[in-house]
PDB file of N, CA and C in Angstrom:
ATOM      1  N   UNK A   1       0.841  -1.162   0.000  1.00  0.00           N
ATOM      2  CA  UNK A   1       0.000   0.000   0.000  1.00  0.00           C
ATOM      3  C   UNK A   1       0.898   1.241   0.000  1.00  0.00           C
ATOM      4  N   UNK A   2       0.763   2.218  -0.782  1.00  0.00           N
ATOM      5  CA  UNK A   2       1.394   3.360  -1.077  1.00  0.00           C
ATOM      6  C   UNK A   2       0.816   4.499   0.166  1.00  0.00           C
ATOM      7  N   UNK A   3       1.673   5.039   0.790  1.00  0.00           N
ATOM      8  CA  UNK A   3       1.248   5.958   2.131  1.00  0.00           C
ATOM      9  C   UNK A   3       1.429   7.579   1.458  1.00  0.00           C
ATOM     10  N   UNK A   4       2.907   7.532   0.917  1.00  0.00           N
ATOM     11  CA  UNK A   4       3.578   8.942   0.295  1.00  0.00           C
ATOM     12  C   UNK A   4       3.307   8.540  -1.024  1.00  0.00           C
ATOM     13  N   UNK A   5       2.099   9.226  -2.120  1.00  0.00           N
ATOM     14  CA  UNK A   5       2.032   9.443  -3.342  1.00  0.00           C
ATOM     15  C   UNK A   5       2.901   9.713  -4.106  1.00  0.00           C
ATOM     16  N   UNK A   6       3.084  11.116  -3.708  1.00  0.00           N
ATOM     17  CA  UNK A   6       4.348  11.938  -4.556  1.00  0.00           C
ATOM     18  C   UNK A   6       5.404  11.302  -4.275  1.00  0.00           C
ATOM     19  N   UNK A   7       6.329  10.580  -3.284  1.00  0.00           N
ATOM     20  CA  UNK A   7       7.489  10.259  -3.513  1.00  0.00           C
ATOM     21  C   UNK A   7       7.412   8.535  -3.599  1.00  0.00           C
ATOM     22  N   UNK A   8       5.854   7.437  -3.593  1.00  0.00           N
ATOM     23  CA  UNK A   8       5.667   6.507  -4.013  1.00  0.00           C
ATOM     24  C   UNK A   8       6.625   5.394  -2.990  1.00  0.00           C
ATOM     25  N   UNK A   9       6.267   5.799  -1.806  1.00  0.00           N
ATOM     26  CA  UNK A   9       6.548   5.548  -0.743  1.00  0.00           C
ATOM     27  C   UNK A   9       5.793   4.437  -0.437  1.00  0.00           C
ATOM     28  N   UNK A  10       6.016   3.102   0.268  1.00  0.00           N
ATOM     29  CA  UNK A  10       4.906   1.990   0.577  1.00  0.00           C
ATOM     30  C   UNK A  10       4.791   1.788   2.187  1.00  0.00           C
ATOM     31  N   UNK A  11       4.021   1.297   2.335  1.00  0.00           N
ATOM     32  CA  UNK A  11       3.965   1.134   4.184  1.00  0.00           C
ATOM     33  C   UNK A  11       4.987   0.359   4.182  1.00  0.00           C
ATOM     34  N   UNK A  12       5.667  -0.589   3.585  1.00  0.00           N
ATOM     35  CA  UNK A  12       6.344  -1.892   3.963  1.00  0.00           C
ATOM     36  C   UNK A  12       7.733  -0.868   3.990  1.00  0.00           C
ATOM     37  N   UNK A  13       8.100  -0.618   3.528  1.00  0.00           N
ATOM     38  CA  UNK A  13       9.353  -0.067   2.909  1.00  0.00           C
ATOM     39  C   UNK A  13       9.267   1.508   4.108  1.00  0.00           C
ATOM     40  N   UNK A  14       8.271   1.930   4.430  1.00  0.00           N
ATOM     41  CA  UNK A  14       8.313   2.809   5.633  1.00  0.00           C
ATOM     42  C   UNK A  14       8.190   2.072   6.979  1.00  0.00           C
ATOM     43  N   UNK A  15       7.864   0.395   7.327  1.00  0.00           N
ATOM     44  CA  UNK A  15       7.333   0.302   8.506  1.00  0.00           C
ATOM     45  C   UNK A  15       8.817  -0.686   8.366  1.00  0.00           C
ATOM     46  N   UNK A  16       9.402  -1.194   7.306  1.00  0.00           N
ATOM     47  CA  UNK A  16      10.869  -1.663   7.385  1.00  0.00           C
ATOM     48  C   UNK A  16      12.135  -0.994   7.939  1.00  0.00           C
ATOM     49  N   UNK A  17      12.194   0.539   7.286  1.00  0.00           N
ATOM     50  CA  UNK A  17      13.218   1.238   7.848  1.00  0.00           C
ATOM     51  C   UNK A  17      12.695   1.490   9.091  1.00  0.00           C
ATOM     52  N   UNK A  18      11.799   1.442   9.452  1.00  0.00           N
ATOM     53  CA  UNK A  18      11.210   2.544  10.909  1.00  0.00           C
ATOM     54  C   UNK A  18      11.755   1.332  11.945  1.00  0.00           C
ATOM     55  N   UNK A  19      11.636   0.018  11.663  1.00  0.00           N
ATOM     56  CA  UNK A  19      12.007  -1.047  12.235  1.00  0.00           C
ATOM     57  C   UNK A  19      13.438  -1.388  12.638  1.00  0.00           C
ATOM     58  N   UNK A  20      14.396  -1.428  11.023  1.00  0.00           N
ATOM     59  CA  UNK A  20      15.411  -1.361  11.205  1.00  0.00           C
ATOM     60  C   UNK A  20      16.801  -0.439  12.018  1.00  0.00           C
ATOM     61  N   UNK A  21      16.080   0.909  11.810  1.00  0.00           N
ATOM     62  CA  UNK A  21      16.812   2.115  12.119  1.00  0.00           C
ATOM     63  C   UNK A  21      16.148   2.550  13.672  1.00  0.00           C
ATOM     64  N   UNK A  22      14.865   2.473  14.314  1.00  0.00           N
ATOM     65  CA  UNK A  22      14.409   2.557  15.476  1.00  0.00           C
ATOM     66  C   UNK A  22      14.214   4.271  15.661  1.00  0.00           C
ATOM     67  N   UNK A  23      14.002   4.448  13.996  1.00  0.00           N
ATOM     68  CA  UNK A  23      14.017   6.427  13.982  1.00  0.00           C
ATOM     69  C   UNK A  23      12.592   7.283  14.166  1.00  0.00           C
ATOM     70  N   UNK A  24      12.854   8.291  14.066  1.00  0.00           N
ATOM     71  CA  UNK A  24      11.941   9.056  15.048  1.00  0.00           C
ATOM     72  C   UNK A  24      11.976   9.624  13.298  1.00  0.00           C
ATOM     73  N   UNK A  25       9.912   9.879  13.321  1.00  0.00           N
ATOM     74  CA  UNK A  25       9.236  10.844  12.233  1.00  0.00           C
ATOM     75  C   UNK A  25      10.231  11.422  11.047  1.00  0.00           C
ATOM     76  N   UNK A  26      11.100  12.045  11.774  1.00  0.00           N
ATOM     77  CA  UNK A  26      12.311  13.451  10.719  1.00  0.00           C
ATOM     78  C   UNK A  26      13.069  12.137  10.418  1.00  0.00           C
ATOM     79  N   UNK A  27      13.731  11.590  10.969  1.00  0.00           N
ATOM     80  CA  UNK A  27      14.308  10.342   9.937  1.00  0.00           C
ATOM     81  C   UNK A  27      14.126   9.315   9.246  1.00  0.00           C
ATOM     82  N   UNK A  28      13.013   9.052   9.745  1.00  0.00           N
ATOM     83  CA  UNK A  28      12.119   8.476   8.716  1.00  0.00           C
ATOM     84  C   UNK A  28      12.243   9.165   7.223  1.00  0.00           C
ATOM     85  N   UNK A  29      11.802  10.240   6.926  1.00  0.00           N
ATOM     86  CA  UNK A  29      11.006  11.001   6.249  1.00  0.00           C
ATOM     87  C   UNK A  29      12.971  11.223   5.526  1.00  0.00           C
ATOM     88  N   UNK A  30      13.690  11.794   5.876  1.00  0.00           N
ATOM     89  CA  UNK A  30      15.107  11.518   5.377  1.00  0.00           C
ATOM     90  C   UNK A  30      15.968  10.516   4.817  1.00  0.00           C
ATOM     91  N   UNK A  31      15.367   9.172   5.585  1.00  0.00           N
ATOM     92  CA  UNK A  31      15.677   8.358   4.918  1.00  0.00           C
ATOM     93  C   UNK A  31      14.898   8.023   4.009  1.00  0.00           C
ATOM     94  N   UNK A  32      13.623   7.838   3.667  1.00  0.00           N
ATOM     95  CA  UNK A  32      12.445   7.486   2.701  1.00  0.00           C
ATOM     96  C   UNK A  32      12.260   8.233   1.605  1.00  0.00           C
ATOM     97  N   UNK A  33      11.890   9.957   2.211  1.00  0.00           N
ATOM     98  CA  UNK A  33      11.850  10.530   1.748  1.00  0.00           C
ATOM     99  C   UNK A  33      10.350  10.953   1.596  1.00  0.00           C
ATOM    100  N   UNK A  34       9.727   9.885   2.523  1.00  0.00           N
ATOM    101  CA  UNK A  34       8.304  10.281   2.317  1.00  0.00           C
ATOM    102  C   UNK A  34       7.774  11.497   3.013  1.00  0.00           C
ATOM    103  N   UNK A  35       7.063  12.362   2.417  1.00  0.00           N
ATOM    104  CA  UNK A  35       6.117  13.469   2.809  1.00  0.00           C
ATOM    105  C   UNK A  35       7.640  14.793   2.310  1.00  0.00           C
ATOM    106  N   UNK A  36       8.034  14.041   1.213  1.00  0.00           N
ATOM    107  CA  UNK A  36       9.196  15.241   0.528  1.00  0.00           C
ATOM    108  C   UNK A  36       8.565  15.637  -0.874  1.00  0.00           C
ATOM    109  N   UNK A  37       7.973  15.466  -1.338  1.00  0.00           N
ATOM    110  CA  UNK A  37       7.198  15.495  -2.265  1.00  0.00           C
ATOM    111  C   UNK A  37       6.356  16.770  -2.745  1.00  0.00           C
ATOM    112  N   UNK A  38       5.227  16.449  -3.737  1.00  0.00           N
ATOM    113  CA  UNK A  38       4.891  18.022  -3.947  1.00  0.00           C
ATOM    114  C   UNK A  38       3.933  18.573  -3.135  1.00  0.00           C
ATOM    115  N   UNK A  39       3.153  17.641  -2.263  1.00  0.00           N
ATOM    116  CA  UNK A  39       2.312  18.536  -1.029  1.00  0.00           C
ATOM    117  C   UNK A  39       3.339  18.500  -0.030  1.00  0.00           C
ATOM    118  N   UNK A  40       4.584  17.802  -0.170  1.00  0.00           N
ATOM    119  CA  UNK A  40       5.272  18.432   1.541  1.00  0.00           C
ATOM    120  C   UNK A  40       4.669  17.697   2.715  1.00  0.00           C
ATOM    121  N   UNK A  41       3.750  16.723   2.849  1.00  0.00           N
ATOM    122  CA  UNK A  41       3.561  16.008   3.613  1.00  0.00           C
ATOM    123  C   UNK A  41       2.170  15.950   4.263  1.00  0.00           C
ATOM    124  N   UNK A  42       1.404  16.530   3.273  1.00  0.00           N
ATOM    125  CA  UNK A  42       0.033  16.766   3.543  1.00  0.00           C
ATOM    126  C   UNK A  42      -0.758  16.057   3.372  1.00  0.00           C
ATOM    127  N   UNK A  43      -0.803  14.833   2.675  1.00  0.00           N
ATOM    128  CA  UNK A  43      -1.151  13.579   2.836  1.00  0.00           C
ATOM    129  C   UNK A  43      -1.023  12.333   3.661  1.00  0.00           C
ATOM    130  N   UNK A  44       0.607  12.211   3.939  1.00  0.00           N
ATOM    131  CA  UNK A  44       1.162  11.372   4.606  1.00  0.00           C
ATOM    132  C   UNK A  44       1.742  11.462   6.282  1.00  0.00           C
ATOM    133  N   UNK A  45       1.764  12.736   6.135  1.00  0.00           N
ATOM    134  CA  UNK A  45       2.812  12.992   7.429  1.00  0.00           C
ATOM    135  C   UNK A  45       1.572  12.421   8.997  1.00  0.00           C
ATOM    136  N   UNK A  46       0.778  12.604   8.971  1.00  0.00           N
ATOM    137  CA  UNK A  46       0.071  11.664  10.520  1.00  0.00           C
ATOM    138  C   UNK A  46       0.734  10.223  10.318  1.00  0.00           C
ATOM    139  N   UNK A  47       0.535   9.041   9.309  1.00  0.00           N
ATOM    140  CA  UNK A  47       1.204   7.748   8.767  1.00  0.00           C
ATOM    141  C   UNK A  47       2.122   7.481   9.246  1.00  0.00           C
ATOM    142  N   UNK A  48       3.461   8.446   8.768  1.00  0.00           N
ATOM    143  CA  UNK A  48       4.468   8.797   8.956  1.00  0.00           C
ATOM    144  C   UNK A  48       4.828   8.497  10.384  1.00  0.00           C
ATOM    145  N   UNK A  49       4.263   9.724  11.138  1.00  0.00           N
ATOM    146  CA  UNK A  49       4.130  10.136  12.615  1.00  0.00           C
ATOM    147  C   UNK A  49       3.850   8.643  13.126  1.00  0.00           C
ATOM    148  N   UNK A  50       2.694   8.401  12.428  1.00  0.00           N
ATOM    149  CA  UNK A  50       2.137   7.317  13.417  1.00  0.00           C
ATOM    150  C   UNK A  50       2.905   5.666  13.575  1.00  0.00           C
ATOM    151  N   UNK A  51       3.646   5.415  12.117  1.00  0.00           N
ATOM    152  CA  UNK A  51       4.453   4.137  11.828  1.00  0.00           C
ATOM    153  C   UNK A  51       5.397   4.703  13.271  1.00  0.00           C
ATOM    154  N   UNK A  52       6.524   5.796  12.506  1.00  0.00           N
ATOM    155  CA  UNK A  52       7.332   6.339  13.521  1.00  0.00           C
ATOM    156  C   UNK A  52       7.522   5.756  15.176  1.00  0.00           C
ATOM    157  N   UNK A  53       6.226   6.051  15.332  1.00  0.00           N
ATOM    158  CA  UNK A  53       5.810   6.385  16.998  1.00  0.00           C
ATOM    159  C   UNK A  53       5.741   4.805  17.422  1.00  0.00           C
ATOM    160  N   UNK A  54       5.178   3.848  16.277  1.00  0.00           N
ATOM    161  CA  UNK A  54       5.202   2.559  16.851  1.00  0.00           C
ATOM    162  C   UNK A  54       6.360   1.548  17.130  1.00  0.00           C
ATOM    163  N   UNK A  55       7.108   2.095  15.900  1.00  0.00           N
ATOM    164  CA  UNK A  55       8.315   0.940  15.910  1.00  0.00           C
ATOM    165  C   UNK A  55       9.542   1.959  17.411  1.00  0.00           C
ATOM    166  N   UNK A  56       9.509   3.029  17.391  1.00  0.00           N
ATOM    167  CA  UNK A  56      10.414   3.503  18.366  1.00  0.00           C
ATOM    168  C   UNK A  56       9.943   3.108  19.851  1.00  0.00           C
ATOM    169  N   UNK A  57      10.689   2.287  20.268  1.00  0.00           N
ATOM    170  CA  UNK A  57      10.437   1.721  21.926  1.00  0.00           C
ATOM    171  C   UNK A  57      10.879   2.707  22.480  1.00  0.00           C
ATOM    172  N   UNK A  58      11.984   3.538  22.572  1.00  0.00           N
ATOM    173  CA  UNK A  58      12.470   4.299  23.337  1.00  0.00           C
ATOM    174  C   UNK A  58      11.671   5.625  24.093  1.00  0.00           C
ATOM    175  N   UNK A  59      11.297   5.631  25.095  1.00  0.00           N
ATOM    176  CA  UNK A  59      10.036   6.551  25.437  1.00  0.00           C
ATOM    177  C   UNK A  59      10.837   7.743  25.697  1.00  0.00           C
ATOM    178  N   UNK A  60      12.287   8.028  25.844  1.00  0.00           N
ATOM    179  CA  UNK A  60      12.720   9.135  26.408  1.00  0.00           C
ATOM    180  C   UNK A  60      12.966   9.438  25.505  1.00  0.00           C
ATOM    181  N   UNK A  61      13.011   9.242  23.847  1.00  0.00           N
ATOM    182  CA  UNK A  61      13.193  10.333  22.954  1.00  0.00           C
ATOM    183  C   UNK A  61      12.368  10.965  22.700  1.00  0.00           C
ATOM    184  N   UNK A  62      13.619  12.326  22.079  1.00  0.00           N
ATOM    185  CA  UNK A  62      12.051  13.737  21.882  1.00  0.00           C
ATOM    186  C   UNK A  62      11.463  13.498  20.801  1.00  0.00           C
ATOM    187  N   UNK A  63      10.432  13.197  20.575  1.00  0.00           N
ATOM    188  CA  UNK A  63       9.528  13.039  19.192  1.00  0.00           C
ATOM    189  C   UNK A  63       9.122  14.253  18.434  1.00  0.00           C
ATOM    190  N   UNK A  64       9.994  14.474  17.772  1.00  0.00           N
ATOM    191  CA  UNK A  64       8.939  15.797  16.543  1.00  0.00           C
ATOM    192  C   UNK A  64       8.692  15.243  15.276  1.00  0.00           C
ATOM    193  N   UNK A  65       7.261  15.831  15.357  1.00  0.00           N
ATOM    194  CA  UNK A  65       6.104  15.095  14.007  1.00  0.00           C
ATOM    195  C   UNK A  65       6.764  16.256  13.301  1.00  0.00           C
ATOM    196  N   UNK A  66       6.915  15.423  11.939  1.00  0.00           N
ATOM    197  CA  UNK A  66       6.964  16.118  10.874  1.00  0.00           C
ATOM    198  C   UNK A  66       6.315  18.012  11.092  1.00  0.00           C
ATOM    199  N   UNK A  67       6.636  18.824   9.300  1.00  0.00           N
ATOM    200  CA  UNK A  67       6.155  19.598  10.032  1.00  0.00           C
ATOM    201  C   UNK A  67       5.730  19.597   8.101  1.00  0.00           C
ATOM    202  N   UNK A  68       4.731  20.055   8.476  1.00  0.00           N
ATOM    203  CA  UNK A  68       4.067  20.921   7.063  1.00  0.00           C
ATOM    204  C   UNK A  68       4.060  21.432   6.030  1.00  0.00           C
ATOM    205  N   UNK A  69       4.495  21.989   4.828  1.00  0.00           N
ATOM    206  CA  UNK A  69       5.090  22.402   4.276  1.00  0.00           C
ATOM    207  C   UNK A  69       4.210  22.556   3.070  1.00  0.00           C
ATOM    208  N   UNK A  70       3.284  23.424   3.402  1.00  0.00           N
ATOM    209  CA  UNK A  70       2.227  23.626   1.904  1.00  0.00           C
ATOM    210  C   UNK A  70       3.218  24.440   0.856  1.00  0.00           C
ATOM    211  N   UNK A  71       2.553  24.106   0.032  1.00  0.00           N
ATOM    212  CA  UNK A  71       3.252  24.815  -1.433  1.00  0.00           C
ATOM    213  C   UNK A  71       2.985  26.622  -1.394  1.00  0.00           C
ATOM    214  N   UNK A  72       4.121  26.861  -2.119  1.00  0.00           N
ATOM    215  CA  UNK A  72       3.538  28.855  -1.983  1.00  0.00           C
ATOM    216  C   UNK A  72       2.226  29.143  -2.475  1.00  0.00           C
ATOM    217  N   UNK A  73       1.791  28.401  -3.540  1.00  0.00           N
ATOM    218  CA  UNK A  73       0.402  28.632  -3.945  1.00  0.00           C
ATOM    219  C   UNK A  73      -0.293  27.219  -4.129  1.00  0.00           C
ATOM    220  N   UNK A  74      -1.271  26.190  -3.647  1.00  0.00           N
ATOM    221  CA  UNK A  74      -1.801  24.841  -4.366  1.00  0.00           C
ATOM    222  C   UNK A  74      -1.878  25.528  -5.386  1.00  0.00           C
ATOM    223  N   UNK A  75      -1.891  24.315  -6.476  1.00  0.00           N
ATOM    224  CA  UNK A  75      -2.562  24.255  -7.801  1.00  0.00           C
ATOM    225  C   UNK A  75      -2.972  23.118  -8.067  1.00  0.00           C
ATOM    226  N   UNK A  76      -3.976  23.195  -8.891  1.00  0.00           N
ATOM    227  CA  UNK A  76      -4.919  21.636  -9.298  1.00  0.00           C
ATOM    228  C   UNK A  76      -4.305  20.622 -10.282  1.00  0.00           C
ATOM    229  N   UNK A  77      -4.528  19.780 -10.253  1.00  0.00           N
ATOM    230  CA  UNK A  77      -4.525  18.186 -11.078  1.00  0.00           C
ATOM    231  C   UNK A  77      -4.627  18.831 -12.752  1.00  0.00           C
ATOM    232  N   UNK A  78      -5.772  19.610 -12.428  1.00  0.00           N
ATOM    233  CA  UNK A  78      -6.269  20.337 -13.839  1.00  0.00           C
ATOM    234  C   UNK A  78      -5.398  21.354 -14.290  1.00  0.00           C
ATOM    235  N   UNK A  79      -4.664  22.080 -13.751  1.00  0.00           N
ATOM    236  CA  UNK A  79      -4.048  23.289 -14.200  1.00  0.00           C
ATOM    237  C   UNK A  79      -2.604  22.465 -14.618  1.00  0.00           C
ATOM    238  N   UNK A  80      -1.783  21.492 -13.600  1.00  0.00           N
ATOM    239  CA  UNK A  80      -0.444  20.683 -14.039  1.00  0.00           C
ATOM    240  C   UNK A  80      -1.046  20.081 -15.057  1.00  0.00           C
ATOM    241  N   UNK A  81      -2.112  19.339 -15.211  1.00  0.00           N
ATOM    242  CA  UNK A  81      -2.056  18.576 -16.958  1.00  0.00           C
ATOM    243  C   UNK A  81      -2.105  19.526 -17.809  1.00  0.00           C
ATOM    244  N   UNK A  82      -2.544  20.824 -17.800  1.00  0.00           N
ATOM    245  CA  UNK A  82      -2.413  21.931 -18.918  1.00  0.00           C
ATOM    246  C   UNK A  82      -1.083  22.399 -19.145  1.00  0.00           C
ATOM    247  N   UNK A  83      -0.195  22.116 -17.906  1.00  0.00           N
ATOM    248  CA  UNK A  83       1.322  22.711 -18.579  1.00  0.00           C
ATOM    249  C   UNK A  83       1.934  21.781 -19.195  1.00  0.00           C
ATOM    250  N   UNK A  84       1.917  20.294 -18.979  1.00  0.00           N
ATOM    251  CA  UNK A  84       2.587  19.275 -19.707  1.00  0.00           C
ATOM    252  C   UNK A  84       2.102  19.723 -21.046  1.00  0.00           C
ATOM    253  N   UNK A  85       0.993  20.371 -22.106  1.00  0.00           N
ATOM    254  CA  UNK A  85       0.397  20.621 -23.026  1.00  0.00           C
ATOM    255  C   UNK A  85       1.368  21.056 -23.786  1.00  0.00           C
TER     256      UNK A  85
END
């Protein structure tokens, strides 16, 4: 199942590194790369957060969720297929 669209990111391949590496949200997302994409994490980043939060046992690390990163302006599905034109 695909979590990060834009960078075609899968749960397996996010809940693998999150496993292997024992990383917190921001490294996740560095190593994957998911929620780097063209919404910036506006789809994925709770997922993210939430894989993150499960595989890390360590309760005394500081956890920061991703952070947001809307585009300077959205634009639609409809307006990008008109520039490929």
């Amino acid at each position: 199942m695909i979590i990060c669209r834009c960078e075609e990111v899968s749960y397996e391949e996010l809940e693998t590194t999150a496993a292997k590496y024992k990383c917190s949200a921001r490294e996740l997302k560095l190593r994957t790369r998911a929620g780097m994409g063209y919404c910036g994490g506006r789809t994925c980043r709770t997922m993210v957060d939430k894989i993150a939060a499960i595989s890390s046992n360590d309760k005394n690390r500081t956890c920061v969720s991703l952070k947001y990163q809307p585009p300077i302006r959205p634009i639609s599905f409809e307006n990008l297929r008109r520039i490929d034109k």
